[in-house]
Protein backbone atom coordinates (compact mmCIF):
# COMPACT_ATOMS: atom_id res chain seq x y z
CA UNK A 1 29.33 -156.13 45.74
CA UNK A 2 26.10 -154.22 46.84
CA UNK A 3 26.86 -150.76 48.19
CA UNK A 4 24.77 -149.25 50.56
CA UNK A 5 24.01 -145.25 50.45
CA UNK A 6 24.38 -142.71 53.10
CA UNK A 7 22.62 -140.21 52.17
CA UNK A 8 25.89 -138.13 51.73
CA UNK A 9 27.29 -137.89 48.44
CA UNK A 10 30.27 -136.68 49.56
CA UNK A 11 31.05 -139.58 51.87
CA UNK A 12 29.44 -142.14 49.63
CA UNK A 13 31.56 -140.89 46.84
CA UNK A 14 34.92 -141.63 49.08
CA UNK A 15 33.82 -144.91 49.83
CA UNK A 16 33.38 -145.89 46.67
CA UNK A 17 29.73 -145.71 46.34
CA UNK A 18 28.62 -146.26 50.15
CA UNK A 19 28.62 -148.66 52.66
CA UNK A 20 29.23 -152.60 51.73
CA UNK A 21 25.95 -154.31 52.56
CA UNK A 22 26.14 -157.14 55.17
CA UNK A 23 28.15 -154.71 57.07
CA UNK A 24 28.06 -153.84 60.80
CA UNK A 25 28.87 -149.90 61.01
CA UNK A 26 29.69 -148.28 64.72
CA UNK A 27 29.65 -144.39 64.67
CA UNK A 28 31.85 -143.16 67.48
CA UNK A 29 31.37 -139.48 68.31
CA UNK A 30 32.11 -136.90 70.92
CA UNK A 31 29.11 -135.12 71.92
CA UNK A 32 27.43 -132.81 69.73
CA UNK A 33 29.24 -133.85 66.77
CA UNK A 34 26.01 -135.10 64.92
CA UNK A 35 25.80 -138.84 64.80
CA UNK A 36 22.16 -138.86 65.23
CA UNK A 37 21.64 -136.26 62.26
CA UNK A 38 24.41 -138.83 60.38
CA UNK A 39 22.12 -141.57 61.27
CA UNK A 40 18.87 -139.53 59.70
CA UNK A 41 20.26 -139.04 56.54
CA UNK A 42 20.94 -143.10 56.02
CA UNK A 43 17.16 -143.88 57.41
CA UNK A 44 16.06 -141.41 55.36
CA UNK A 45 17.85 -142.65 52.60
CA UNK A 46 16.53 -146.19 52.83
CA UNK A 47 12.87 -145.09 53.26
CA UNK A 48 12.45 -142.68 50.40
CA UNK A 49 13.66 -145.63 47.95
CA UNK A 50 11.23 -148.28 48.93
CA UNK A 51 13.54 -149.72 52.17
CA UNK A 52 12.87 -150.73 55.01
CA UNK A 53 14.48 -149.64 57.60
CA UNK A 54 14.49 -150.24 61.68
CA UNK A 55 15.27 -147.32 64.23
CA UNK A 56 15.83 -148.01 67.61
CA UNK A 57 16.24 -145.22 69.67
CA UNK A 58 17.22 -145.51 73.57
CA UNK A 59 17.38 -142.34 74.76
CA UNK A 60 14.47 -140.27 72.99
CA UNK A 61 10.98 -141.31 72.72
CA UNK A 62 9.27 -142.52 68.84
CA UNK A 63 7.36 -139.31 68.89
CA UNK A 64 11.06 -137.08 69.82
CA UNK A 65 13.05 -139.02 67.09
CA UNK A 66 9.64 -138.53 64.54
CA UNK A 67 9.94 -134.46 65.13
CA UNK A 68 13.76 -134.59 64.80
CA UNK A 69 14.49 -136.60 61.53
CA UNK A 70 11.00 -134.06 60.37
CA UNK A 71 13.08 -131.32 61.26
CA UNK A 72 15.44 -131.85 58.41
CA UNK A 73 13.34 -133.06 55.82
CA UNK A 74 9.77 -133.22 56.30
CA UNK A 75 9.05 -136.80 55.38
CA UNK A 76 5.54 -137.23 54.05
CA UNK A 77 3.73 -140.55 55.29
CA UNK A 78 4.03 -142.72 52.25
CA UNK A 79 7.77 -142.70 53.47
CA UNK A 80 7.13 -143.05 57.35
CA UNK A 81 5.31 -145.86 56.22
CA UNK A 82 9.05 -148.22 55.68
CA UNK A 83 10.20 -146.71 59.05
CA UNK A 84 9.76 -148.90 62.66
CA UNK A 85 10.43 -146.80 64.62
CA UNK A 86 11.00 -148.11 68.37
CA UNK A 87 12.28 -146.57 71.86
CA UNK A 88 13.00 -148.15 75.05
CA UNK A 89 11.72 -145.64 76.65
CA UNK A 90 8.76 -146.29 79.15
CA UNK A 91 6.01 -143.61 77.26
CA UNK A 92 6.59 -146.44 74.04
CA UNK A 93 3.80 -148.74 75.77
CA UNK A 94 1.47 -145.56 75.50
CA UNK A 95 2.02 -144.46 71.59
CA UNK A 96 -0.23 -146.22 69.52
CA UNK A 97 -0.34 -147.78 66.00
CA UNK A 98 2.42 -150.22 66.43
CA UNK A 99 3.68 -152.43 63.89
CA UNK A 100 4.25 -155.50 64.23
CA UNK A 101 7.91 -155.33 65.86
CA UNK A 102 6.46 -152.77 68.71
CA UNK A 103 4.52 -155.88 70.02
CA UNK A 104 7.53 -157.86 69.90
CA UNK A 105 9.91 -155.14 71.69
CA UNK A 106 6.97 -154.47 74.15
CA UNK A 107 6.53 -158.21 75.08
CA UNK A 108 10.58 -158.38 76.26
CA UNK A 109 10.73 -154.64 76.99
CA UNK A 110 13.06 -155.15 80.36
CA UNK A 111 15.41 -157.64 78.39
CA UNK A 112 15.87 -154.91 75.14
CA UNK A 113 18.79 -158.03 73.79
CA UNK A 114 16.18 -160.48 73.73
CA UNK A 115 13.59 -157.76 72.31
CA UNK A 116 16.38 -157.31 69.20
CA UNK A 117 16.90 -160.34 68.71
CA UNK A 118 12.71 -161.31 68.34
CA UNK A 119 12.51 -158.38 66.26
CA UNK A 120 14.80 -159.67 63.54
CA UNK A 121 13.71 -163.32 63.98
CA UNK A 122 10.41 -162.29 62.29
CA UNK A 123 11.57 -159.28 60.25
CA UNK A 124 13.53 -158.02 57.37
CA UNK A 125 14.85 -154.85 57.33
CA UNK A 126 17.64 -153.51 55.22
CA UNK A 127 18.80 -150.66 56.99
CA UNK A 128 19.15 -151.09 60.63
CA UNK A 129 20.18 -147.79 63.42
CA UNK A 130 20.65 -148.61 67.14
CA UNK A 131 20.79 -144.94 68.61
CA UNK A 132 22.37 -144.96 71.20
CA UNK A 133 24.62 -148.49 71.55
CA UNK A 134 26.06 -146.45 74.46
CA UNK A 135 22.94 -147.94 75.95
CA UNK A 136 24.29 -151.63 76.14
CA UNK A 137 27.85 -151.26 76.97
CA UNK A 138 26.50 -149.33 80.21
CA UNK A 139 23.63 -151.68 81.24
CA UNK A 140 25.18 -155.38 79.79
CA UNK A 141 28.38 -157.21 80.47
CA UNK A 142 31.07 -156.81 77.72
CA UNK A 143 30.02 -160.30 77.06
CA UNK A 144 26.65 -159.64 76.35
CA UNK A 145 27.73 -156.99 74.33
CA UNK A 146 29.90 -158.74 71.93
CA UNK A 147 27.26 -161.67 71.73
CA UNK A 148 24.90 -158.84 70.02
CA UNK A 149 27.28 -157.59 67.51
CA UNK A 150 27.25 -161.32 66.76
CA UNK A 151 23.98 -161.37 66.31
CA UNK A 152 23.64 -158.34 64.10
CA UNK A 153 26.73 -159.26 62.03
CA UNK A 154 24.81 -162.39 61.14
CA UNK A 155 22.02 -160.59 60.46
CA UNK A 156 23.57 -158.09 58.24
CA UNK A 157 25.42 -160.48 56.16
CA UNK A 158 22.35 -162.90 55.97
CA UNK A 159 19.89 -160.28 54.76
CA UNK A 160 22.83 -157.98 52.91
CA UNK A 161 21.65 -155.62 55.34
CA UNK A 162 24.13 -152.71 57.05
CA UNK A 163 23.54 -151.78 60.87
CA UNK A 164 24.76 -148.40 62.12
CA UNK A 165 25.71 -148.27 65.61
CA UNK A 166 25.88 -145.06 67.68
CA UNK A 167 28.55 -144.90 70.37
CA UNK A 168 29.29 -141.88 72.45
CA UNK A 169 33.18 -141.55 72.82
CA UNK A 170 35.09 -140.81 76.25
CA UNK A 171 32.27 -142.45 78.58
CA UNK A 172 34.04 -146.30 78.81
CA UNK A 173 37.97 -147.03 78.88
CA UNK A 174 39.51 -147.47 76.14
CA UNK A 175 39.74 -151.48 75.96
CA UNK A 176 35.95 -151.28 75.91
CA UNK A 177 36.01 -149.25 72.81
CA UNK A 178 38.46 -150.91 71.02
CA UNK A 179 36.38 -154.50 71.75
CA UNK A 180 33.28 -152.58 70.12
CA UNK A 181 35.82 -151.53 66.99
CA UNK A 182 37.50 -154.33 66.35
CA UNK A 183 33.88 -156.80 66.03
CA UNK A 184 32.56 -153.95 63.89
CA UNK A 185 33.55 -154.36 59.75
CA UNK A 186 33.17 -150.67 60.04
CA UNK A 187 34.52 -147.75 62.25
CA UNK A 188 33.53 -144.14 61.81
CA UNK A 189 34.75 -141.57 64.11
CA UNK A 190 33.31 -137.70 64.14
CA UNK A 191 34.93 -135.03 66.11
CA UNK A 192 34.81 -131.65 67.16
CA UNK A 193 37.86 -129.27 66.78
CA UNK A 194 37.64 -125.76 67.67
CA UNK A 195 39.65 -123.56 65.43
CA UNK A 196 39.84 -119.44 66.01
CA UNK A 197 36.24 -118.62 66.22
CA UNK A 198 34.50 -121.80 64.99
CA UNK A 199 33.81 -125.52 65.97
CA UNK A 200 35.01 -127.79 62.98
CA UNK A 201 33.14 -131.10 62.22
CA UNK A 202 35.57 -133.84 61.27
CA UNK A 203 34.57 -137.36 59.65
CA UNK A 204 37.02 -139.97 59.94
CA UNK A 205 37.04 -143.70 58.48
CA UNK A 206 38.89 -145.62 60.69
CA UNK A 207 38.16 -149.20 59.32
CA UNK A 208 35.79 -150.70 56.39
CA UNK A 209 35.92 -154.30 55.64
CA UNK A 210 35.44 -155.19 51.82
CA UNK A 211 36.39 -151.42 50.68
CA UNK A 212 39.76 -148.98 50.71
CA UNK A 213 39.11 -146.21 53.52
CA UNK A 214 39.88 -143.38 52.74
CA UNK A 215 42.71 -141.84 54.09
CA UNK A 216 42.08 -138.14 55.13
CA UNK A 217 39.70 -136.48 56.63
CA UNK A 218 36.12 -134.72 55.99
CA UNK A 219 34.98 -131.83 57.13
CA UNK A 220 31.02 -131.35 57.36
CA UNK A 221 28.47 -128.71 58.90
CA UNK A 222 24.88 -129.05 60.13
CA UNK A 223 22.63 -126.85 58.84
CA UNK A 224 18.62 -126.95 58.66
CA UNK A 225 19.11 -129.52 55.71
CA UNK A 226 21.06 -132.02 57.96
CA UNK A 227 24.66 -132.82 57.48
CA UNK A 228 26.59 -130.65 54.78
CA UNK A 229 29.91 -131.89 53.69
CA UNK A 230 33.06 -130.99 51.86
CA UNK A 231 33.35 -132.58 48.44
CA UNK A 232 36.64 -132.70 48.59
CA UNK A 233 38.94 -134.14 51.57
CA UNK A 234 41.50 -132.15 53.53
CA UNK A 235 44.83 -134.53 54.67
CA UNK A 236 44.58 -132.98 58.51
């Protein structure tokens, strides 16, 4: 079975090696836990070894997302290169040298499902990050929603691809999130806890498909290198 890196040894290590390609991944975090900076280290980790990868980001324009992932580790252009990087935001029609997919998004750019969906009808990416999927449950039907997880599953599997979802926990009920979890062959959860004087990070697997999940708990920090995480886990 192809595995699929992170980026963090630590969590690839208690997976077994990393993620199971052909795998549909949703990260559910409360705010400020560091899904986003989770979500850097596996584009990053698909770009500097010849991948590519697509990053769509909802909230944050190209040019935001460009300065954050460069914040943590100063990716020259030869590795930039096997990034798309795409936003739904409305300053996207305005940045210029777009691949490819940018003309496709920007063609169905009020129906982003449809834009997807073009998007990988003509390409192949093996690393996929939807940042934030928040996005969809708010503005689409739970229908629609479930239709697109479809769509990405197939993708995944058909290209041995994974696809990271980022979800922001506490904003829908919970049947909502549970619908998202259970058509997802992978749940990750990452909370905060605050303990005496300190927020804790906590990384849970909650589901995997294909691999054993691990059953306790990691504990991570961010620092200026990204995401830093115990090697070792902690039964919490």
């Amino acid at each position: 079975m192809k595995l699929v890196k992170t980026g963090i040894l630590p969590l690839d290590t208690q997976l077994g090696g990393g993620m199971p390609a052909g795998s549909v991944v949703s990260v559910f975090e409360e705010p400020g836990a560091g899904a986003d900076v989770l979500s850097y280290h596996f584009t990053v980790e698909g770009a500097t070894h010849g991948e590519n990868v697509f990053y769509l980001a909802t909230d944050d324009s190209s040019e935001e997302i460009r300065e954050y992932i460069n914040l943590y580790f100063d990716l020259d252009e030869a590795v930039w290169e096997n990034i798309t990087l795409l936003s739904l935001r409305a300053s996207m029609q305005q940045e210029e040298g777009e691949k490819d997919a940018k003309d496709f998004l920007r063609k169905t750019i009020y129906d982003p499902i449809g834009g997807i969906k073009t998007i990988l009808s003509h390409e192949e990416f093996e690393r996929v990050v939807i940042n934030n999927f928040t996005y969809f449950l708010a503005n689409y039907p739970i229908e629609d929603v479930i239709a697109l997880i479809d769509v990405l599953s197939n993708y995944a599997k058909r290209n041995q691809s994974v696809v990271m979802l980022l979800v922001t926990k506490g904003m829908f009920d919970p049947r909502t999130e549970t619908t998202v979890k259970h058509y997802s062959d992978g749940v990750i959860e990452l909370t905060l806890k605050e303990v005496e004087n300190e927020v804790q990070r906590r990384l849970k697997v909650v589901k995997f498909k294909g691999i054993l999940v691990p059953k306790a708990i990691l504990r991570y920090e961010l620092t200026d290198k990204g995401i830093k995480m115990e090697s070792v886990m902690r039964v919490l």
